[in-house]
N, C-alpha and C. Protein backbone atom coordinates (compact mmCIF):
# COMPACT_ATOMS: atom_id res chain seq x y z
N UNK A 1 172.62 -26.64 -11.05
CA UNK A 1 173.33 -27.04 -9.86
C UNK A 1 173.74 -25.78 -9.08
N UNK A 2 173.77 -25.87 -7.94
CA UNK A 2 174.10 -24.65 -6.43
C UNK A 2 175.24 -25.06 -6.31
N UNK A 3 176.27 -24.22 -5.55
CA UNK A 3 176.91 -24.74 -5.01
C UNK A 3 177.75 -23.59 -4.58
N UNK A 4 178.10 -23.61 -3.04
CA UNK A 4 178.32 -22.42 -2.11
C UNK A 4 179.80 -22.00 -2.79
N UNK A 5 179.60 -20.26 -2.86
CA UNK A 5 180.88 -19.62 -3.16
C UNK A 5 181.56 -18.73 -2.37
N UNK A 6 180.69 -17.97 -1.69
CA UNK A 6 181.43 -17.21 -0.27
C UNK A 6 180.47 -16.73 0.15
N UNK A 7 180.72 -15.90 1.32
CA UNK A 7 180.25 -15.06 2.23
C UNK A 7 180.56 -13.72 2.28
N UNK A 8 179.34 -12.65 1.85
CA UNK A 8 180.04 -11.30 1.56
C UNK A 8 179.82 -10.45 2.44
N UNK A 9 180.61 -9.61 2.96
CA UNK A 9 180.95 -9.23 4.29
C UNK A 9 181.35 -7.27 3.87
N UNK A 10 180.33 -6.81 4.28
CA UNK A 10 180.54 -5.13 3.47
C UNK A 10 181.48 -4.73 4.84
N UNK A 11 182.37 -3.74 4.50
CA UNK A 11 183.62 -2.67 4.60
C UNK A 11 183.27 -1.89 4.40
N UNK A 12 183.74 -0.77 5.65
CA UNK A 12 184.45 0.75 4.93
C UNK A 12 185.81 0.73 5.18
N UNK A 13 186.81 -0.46 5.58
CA UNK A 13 187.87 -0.31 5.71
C UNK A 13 188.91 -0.95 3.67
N UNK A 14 189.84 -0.49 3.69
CA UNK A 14 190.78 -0.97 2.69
C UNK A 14 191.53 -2.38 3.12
N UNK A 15 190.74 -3.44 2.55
CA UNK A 15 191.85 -4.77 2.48
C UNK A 15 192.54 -4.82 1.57
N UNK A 16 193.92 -5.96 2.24
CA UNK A 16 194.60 -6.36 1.40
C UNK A 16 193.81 -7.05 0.35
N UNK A 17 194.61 -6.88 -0.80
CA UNK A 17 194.23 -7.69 -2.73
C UNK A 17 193.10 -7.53 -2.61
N UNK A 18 192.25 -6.15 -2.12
CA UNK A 18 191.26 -5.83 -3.22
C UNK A 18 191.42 -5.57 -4.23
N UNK A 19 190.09 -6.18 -5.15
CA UNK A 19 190.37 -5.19 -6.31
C UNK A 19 188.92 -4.42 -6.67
N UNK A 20 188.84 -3.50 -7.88
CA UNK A 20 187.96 -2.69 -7.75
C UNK A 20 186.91 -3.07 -9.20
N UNK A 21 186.10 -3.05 -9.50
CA UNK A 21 184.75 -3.09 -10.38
C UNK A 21 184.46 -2.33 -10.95
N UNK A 22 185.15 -1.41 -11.94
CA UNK A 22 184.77 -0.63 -12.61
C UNK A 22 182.83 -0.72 -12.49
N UNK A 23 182.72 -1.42 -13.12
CA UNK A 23 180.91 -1.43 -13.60
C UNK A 23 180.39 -0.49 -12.39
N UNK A 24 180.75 -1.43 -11.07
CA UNK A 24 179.76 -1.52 -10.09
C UNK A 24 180.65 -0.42 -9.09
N UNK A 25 181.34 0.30 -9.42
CA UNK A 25 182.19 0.76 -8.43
C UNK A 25 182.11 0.53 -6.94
N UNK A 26 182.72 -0.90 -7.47
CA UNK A 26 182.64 -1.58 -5.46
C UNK A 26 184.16 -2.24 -5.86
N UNK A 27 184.88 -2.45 -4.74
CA UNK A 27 186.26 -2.95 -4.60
C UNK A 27 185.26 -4.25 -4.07
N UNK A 28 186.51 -5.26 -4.34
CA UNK A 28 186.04 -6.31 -3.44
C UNK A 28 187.57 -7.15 -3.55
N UNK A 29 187.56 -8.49 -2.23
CA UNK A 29 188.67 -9.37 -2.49
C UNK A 29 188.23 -10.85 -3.13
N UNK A 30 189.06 -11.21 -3.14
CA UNK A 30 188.99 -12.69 -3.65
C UNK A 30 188.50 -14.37 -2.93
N UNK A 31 187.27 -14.25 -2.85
CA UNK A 31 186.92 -15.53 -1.52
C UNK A 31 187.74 -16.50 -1.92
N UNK A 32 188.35 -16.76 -2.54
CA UNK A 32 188.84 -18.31 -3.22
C UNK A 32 190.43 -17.80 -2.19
N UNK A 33 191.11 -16.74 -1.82
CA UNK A 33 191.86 -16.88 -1.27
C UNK A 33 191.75 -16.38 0.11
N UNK A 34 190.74 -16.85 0.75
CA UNK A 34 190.19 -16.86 2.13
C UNK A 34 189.84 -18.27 2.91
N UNK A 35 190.73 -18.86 3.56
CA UNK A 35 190.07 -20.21 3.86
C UNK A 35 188.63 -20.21 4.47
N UNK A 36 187.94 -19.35 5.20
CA UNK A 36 186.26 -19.10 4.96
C UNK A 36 186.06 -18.96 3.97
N UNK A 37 185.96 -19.04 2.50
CA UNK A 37 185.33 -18.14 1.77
C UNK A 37 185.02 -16.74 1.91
N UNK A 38 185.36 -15.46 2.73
CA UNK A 38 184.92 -14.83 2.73
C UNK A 38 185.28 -13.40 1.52
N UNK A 39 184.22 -13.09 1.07
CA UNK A 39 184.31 -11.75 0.23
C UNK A 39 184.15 -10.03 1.24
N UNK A 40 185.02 -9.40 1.49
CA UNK A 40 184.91 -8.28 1.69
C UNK A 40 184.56 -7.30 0.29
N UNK A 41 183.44 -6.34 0.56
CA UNK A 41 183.18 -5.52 -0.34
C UNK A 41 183.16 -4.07 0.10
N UNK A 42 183.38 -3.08 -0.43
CA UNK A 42 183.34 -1.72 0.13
C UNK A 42 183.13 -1.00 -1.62
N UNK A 43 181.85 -0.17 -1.16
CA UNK A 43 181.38 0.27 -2.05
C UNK A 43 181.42 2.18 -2.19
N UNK A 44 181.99 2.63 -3.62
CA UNK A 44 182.26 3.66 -3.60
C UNK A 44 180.84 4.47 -3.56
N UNK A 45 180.87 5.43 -2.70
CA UNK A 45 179.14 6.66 -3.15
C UNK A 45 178.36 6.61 -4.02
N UNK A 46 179.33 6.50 -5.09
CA UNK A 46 178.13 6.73 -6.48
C UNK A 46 178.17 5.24 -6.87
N UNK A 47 178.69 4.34 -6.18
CA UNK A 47 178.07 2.86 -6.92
C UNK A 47 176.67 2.78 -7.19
N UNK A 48 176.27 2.20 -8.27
CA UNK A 48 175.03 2.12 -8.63
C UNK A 48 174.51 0.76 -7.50
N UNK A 49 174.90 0.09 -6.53
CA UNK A 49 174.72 -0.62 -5.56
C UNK A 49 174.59 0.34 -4.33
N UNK A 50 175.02 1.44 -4.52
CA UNK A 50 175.04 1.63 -2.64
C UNK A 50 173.73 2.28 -1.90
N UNK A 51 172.49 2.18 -2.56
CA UNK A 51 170.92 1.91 -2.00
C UNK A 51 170.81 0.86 -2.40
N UNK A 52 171.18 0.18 -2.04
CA UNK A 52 170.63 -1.33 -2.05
C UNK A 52 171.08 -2.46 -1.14
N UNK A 53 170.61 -3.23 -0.65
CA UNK A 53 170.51 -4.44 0.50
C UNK A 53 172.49 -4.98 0.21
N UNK A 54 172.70 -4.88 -0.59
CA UNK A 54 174.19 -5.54 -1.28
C UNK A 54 175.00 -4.59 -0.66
N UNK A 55 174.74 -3.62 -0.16
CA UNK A 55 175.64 -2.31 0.18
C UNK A 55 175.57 -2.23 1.98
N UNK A 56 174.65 -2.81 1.81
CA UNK A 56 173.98 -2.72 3.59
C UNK A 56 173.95 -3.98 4.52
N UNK A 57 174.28 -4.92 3.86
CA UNK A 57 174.15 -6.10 4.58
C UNK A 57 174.67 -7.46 3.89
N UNK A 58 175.06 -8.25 4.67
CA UNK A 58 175.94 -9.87 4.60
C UNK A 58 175.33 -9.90 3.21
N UNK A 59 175.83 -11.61 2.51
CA UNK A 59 174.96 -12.08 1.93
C UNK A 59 175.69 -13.18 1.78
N UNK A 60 175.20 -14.36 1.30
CA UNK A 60 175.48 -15.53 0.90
C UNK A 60 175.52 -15.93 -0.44
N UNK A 61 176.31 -16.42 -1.50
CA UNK A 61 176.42 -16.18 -2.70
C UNK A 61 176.23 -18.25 -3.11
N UNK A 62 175.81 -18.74 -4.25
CA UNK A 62 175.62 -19.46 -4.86
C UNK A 62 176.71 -19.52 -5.74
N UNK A 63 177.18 -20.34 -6.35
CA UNK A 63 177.40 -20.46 -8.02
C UNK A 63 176.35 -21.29 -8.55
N UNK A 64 176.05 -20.56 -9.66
CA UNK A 64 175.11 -21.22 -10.72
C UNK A 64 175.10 -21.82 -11.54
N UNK A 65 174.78 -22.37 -12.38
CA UNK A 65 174.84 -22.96 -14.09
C UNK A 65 174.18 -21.79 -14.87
N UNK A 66 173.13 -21.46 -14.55
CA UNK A 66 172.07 -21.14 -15.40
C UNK A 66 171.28 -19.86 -14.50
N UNK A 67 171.56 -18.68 -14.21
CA UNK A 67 171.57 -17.58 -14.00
C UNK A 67 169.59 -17.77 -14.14
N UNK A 68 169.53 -17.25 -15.16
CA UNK A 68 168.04 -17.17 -15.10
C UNK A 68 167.20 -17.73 -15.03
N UNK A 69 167.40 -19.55 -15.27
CA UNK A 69 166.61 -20.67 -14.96
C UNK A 69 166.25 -20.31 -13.32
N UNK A 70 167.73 -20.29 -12.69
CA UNK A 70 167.67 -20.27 -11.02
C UNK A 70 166.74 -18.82 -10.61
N UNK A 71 166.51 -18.19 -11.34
CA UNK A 71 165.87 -17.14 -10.85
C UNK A 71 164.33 -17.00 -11.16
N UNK A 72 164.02 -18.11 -11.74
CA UNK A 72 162.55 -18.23 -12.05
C UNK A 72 161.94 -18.07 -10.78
N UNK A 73 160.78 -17.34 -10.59
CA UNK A 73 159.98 -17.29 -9.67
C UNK A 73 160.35 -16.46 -8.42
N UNK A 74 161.48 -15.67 -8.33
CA UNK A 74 162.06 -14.85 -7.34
C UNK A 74 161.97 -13.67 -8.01
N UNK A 75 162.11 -12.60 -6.79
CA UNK A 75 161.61 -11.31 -7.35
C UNK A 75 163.46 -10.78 -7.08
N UNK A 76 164.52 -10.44 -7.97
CA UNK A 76 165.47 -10.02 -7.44
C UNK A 76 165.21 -8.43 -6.88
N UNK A 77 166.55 -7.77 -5.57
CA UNK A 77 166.54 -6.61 -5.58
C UNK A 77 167.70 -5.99 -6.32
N UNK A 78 168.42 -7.01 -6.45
CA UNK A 78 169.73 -6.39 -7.68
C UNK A 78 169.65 -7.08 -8.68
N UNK A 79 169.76 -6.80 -10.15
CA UNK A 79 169.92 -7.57 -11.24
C UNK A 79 169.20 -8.60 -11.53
N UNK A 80 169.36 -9.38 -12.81
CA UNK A 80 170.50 -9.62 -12.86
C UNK A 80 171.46 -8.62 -13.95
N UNK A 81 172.68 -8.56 -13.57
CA UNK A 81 173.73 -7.52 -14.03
C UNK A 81 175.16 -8.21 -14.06
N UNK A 82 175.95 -7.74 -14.76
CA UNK A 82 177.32 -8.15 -15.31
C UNK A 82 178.31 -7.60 -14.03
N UNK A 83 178.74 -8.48 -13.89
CA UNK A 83 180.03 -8.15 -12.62
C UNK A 83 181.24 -7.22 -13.37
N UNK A 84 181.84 -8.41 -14.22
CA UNK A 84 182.61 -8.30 -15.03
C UNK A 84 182.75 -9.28 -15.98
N UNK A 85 183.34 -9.17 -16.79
CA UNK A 85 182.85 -10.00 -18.34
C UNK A 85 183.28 -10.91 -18.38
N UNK A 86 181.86 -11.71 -18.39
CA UNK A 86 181.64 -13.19 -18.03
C UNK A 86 181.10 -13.67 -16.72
N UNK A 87 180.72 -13.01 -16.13
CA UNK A 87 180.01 -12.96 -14.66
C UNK A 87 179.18 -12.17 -14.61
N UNK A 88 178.27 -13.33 -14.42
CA UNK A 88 176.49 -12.54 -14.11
C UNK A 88 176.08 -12.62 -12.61
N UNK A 89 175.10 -11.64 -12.11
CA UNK A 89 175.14 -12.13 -10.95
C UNK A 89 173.70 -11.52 -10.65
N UNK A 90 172.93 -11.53 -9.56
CA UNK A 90 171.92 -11.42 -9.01
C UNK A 90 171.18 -11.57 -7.63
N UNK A 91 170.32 -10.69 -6.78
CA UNK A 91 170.63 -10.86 -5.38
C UNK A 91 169.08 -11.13 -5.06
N UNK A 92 168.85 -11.90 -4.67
CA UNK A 92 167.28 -11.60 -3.73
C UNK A 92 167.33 -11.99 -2.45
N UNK A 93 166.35 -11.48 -1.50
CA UNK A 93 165.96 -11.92 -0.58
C UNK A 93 165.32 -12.71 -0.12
N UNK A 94 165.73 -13.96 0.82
CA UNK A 94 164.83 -15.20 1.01
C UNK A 94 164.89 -15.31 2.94
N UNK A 95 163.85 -15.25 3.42
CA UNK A 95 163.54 -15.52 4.98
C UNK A 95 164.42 -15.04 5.37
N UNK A 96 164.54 -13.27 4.96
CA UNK A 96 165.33 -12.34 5.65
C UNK A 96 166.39 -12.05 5.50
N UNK A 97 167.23 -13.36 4.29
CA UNK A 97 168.71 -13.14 4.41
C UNK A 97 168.76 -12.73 2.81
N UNK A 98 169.96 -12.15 2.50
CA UNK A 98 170.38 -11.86 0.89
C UNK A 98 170.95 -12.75 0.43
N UNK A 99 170.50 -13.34 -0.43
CA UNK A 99 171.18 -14.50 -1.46
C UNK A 99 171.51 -14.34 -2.25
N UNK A 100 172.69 -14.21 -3.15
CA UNK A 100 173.65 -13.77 -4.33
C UNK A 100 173.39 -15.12 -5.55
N UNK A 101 173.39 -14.99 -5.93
CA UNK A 101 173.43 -15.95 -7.34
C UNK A 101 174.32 -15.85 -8.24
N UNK A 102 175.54 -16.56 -8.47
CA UNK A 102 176.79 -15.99 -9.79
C UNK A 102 176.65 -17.37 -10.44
N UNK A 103 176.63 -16.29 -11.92
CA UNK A 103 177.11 -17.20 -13.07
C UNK A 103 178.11 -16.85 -13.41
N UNK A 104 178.95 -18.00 -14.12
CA UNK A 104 180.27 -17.68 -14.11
C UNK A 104 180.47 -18.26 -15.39
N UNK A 105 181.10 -17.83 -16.74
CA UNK A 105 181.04 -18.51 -18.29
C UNK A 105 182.71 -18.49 -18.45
């Protein structure tokens, strides 16, 4: 099952109740307390994301069931990789736009 989780929206500015990602050294906020859904992300230099489409542009995020079932047959450009523990996540590109994929356990 799909089912829409936010809209991620890259920063170089500091929002309020970010928080930060060790793994991925990207701050990000909380879409669940955005009445858009929206996720702001701002990614530090050496994030292991910041050559990549996730660093450079929107994206639209899913929640998933099943992380790798949903990814059959897509070529991702990020992951899939651990957000933080218990969150998987994964990005490809579909008719131009970035599509996020999270599993969430």
């Amino acid at each position: 099952m799909k089912e829409f989780h936010h809209i991620g929206l890259v920063t170089e500015e500091e929002k309020p109740g970010e928080m930060y990602f060790e793994a991925l050294k990207v701050w990000g906020t909380d879409p669940s307390n955005d009445p858009n859904k929206v996720e702001w992300v701002r990614f530090h230099p050496d994030s292991p994301l910041a050559d990549t489409p996730v660093a450079k542009m929107p994206h639209v995020s899913w929640a998933v069931d099943d992380l790798d079932a949903e990814l059959e047959g897509k070529d991702p450009v990020v992951g899939p990789l651990t957000a933080v523990e218990g969150v998987r996540i994964a990005y490809f590109m579909q008719d131009g736009a970035l599509i996020e994929y999270l599993e969430a356990k």
